[in-house]
N, C-alpha and C. Protein backbone atom coordinates (compact mmCIF):
# COMPACT_ATOMS: atom_id res chain seq x y z
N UNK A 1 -0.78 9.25 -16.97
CA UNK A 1 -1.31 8.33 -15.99
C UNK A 1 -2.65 8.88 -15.49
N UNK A 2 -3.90 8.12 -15.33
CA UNK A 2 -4.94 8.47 -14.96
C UNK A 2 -5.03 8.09 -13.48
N UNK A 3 -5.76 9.16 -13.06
CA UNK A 3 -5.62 9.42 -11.61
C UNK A 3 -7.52 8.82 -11.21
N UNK A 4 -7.08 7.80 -10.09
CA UNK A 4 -7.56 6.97 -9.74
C UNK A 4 -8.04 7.18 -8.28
N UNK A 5 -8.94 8.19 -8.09
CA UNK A 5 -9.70 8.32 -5.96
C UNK A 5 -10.34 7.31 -5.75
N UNK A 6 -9.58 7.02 -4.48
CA UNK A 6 -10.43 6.46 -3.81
C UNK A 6 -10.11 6.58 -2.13
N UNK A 7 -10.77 5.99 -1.27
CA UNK A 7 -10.61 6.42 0.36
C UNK A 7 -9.69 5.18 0.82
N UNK A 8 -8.81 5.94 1.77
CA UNK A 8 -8.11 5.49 2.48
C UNK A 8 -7.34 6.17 2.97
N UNK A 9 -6.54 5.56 4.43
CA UNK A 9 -5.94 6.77 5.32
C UNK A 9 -4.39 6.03 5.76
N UNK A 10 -3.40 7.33 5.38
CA UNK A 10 -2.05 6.86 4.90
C UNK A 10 -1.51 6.95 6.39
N UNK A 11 -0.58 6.57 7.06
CA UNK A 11 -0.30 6.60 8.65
C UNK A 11 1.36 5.94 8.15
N UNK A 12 2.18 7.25 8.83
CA UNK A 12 3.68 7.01 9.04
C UNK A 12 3.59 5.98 9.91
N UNK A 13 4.47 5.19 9.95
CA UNK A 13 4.83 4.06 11.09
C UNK A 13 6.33 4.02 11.59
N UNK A 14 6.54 3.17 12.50
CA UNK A 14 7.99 2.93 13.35
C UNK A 14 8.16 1.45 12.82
N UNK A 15 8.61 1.01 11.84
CA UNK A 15 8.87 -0.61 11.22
C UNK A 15 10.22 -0.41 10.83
N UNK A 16 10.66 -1.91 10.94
CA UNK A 16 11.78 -2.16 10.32
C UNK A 16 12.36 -2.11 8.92
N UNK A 17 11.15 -2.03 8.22
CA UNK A 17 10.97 -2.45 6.74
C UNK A 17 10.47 -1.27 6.25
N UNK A 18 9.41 -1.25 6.14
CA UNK A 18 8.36 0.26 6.24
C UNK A 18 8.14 0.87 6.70
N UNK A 19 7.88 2.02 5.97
CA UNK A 19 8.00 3.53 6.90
C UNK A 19 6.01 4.07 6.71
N UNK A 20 5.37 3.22 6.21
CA UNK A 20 4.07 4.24 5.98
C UNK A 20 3.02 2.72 5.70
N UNK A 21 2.19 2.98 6.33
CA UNK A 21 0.79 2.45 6.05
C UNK A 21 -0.07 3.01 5.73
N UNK A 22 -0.95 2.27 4.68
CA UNK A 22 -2.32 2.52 3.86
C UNK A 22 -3.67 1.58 4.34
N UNK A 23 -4.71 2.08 4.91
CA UNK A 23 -5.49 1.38 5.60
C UNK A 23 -6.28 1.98 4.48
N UNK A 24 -6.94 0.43 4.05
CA UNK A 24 -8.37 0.82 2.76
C UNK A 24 -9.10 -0.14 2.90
N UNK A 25 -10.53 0.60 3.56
CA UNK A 25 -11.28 -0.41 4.25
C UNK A 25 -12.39 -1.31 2.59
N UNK A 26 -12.02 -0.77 1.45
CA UNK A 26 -13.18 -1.20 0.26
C UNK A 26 -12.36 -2.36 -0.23
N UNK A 27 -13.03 -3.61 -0.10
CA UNK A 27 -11.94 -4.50 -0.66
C UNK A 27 -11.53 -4.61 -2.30
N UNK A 28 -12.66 -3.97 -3.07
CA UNK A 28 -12.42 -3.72 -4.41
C UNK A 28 -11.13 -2.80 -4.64
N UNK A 29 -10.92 -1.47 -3.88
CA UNK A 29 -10.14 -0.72 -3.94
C UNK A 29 -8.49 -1.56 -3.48
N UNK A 30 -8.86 -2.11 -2.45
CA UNK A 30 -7.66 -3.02 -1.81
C UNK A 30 -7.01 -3.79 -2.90
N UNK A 31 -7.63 -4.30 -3.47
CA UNK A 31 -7.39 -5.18 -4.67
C UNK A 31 -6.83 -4.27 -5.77
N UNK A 32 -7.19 -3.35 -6.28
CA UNK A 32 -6.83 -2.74 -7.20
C UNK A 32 -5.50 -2.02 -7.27
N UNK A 33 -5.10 -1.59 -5.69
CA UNK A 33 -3.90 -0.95 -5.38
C UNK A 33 -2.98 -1.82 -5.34
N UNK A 34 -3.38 -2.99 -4.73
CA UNK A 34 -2.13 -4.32 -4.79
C UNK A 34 -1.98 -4.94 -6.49
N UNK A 35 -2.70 -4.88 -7.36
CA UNK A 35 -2.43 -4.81 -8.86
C UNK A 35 -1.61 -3.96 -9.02
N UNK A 36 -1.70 -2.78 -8.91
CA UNK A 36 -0.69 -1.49 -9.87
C UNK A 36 0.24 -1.52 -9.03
N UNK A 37 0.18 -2.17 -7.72
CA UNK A 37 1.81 -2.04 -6.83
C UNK A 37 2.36 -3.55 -7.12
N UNK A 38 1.92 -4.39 -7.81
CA UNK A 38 2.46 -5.49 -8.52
C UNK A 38 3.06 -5.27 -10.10
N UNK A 39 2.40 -4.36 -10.48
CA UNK A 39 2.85 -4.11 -11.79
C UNK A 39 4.35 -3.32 -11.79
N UNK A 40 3.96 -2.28 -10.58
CA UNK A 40 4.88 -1.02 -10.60
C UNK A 40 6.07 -1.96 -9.91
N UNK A 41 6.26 -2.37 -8.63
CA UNK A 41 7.07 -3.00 -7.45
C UNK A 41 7.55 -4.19 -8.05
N UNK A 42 6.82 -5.05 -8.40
CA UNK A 42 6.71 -6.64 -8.85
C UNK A 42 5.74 -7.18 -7.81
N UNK A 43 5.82 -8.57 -7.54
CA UNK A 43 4.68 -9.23 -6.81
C UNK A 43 5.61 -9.21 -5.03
N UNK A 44 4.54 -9.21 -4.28
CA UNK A 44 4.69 -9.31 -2.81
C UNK A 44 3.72 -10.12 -1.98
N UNK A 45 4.08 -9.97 -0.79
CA UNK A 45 3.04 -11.11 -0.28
C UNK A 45 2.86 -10.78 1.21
N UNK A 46 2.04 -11.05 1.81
CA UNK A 46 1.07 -11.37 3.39
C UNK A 46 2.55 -10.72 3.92
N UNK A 47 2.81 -9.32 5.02
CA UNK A 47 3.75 -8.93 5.10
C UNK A 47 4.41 -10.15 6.60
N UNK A 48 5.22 -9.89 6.26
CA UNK A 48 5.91 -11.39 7.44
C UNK A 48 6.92 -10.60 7.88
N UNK A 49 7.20 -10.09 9.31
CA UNK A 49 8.42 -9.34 10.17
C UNK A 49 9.51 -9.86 9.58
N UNK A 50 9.74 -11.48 9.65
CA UNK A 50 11.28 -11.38 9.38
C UNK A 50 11.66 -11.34 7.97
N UNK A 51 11.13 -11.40 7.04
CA UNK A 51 11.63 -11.06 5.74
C UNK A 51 10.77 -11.10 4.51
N UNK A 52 10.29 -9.08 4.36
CA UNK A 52 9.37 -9.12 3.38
C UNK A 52 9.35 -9.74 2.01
N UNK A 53 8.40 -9.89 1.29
CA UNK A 53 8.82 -10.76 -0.09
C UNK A 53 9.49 -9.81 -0.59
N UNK A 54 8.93 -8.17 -0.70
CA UNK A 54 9.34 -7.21 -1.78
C UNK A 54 9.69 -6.03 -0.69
N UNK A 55 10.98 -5.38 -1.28
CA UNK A 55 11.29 -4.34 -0.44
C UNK A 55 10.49 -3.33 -0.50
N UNK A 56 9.48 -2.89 -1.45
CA UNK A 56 9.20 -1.74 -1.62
C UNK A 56 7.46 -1.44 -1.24
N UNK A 57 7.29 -2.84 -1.02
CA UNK A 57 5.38 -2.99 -0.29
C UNK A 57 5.64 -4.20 0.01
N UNK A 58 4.08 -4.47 1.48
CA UNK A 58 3.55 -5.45 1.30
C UNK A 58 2.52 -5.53 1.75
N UNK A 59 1.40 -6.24 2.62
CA UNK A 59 0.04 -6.48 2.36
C UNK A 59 -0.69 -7.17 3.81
N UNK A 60 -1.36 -6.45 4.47
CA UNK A 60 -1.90 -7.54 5.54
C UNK A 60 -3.09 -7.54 4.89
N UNK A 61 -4.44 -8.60 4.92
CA UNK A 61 -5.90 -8.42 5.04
C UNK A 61 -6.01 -8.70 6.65
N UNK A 62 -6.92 -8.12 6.97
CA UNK A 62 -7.92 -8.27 7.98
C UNK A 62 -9.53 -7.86 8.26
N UNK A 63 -10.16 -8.47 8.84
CA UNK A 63 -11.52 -8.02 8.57
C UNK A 63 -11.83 -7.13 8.66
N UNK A 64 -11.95 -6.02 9.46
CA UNK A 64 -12.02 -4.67 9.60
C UNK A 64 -11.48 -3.78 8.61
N UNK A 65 -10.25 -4.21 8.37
CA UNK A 65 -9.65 -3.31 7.43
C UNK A 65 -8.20 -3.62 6.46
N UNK A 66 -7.84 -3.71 5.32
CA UNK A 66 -7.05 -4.01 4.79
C UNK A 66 -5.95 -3.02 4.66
N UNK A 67 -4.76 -3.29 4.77
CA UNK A 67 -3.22 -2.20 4.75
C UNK A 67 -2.42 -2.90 4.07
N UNK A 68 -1.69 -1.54 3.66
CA UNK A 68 -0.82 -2.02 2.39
C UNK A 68 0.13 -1.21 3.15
N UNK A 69 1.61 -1.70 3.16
CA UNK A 69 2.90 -0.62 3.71
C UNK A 69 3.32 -0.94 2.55
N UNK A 70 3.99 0.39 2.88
CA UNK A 70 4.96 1.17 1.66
C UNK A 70 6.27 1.75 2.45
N UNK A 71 7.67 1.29 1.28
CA UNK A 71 9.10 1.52 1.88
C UNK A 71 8.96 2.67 2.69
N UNK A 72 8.60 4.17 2.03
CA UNK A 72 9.45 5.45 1.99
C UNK A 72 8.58 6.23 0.90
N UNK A 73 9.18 7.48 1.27
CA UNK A 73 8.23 8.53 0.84
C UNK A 73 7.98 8.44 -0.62
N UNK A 74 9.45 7.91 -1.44
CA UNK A 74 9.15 7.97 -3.07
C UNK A 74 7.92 6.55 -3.56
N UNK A 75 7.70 5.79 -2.90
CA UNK A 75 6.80 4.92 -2.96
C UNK A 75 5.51 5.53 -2.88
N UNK A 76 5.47 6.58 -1.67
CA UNK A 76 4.43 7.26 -1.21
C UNK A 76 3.81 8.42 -2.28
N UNK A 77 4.65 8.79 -2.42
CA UNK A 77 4.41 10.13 -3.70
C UNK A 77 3.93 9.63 -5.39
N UNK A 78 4.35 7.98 -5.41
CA UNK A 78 3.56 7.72 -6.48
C UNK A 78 2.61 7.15 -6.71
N UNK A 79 1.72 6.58 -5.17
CA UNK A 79 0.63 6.27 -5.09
C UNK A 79 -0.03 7.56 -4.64
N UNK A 80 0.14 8.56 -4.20
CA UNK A 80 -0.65 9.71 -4.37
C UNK A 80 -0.66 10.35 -5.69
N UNK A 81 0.20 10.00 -6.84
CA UNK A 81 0.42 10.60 -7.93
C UNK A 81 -0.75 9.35 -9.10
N UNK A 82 -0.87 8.27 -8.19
CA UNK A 82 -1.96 7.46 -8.82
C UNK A 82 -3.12 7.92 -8.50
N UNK A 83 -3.22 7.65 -7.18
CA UNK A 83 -4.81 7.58 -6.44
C UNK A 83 -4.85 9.19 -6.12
N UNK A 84 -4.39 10.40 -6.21
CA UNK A 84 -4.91 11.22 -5.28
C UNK A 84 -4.87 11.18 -4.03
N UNK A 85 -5.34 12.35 -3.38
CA UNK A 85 -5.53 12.65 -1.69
C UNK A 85 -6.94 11.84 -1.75
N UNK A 86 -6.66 11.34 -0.46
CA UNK A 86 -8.27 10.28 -0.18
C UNK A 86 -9.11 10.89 0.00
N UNK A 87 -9.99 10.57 -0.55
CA UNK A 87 -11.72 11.13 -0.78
C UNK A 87 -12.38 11.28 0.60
């Protein structure tokens, strides 16, 4: 697997669903991580409190900044095993 840097900053959270957020402010990069977490996960969608599409991610945009949550740490360890520690 080719290892893929780019910036963004990973933040444990208190959610019902997810345990970790990915804030990546490059929307090219944003895009690219929600591909390989569609490939890897399957497809997900706009994260909604009462019932995510996919257990294992999902996706807010916002202008400032785009986040991706992730279940749990083994989710976590293979997007660092993609992307690296953020640049």
């Amino acid at each position: 697997m080719e290892l893929v840097p780019l910036i963004y900053d990973l933040n444990p959270i208190n959610n019902e669903h997810f345990k970790y957020n990915i804030k990546i402010p490059m929307m090219l990069d944003f895009h690219r991580v929600r591909q390989w977490l569609s490939v890897t996960y399957g497809y997900s969608d706009i994260l909604d409190d009462d019932n995510p599409a996919n257990e294992h991610w999902a996706f807010i945009i916002r202008l400032t900044s785009n986040v991706v949550y992730l279940k749990g740490e083994k989710e976590v360890a293979w997007f660092k095993i993609k992307y690296g520690e953020s640049l």
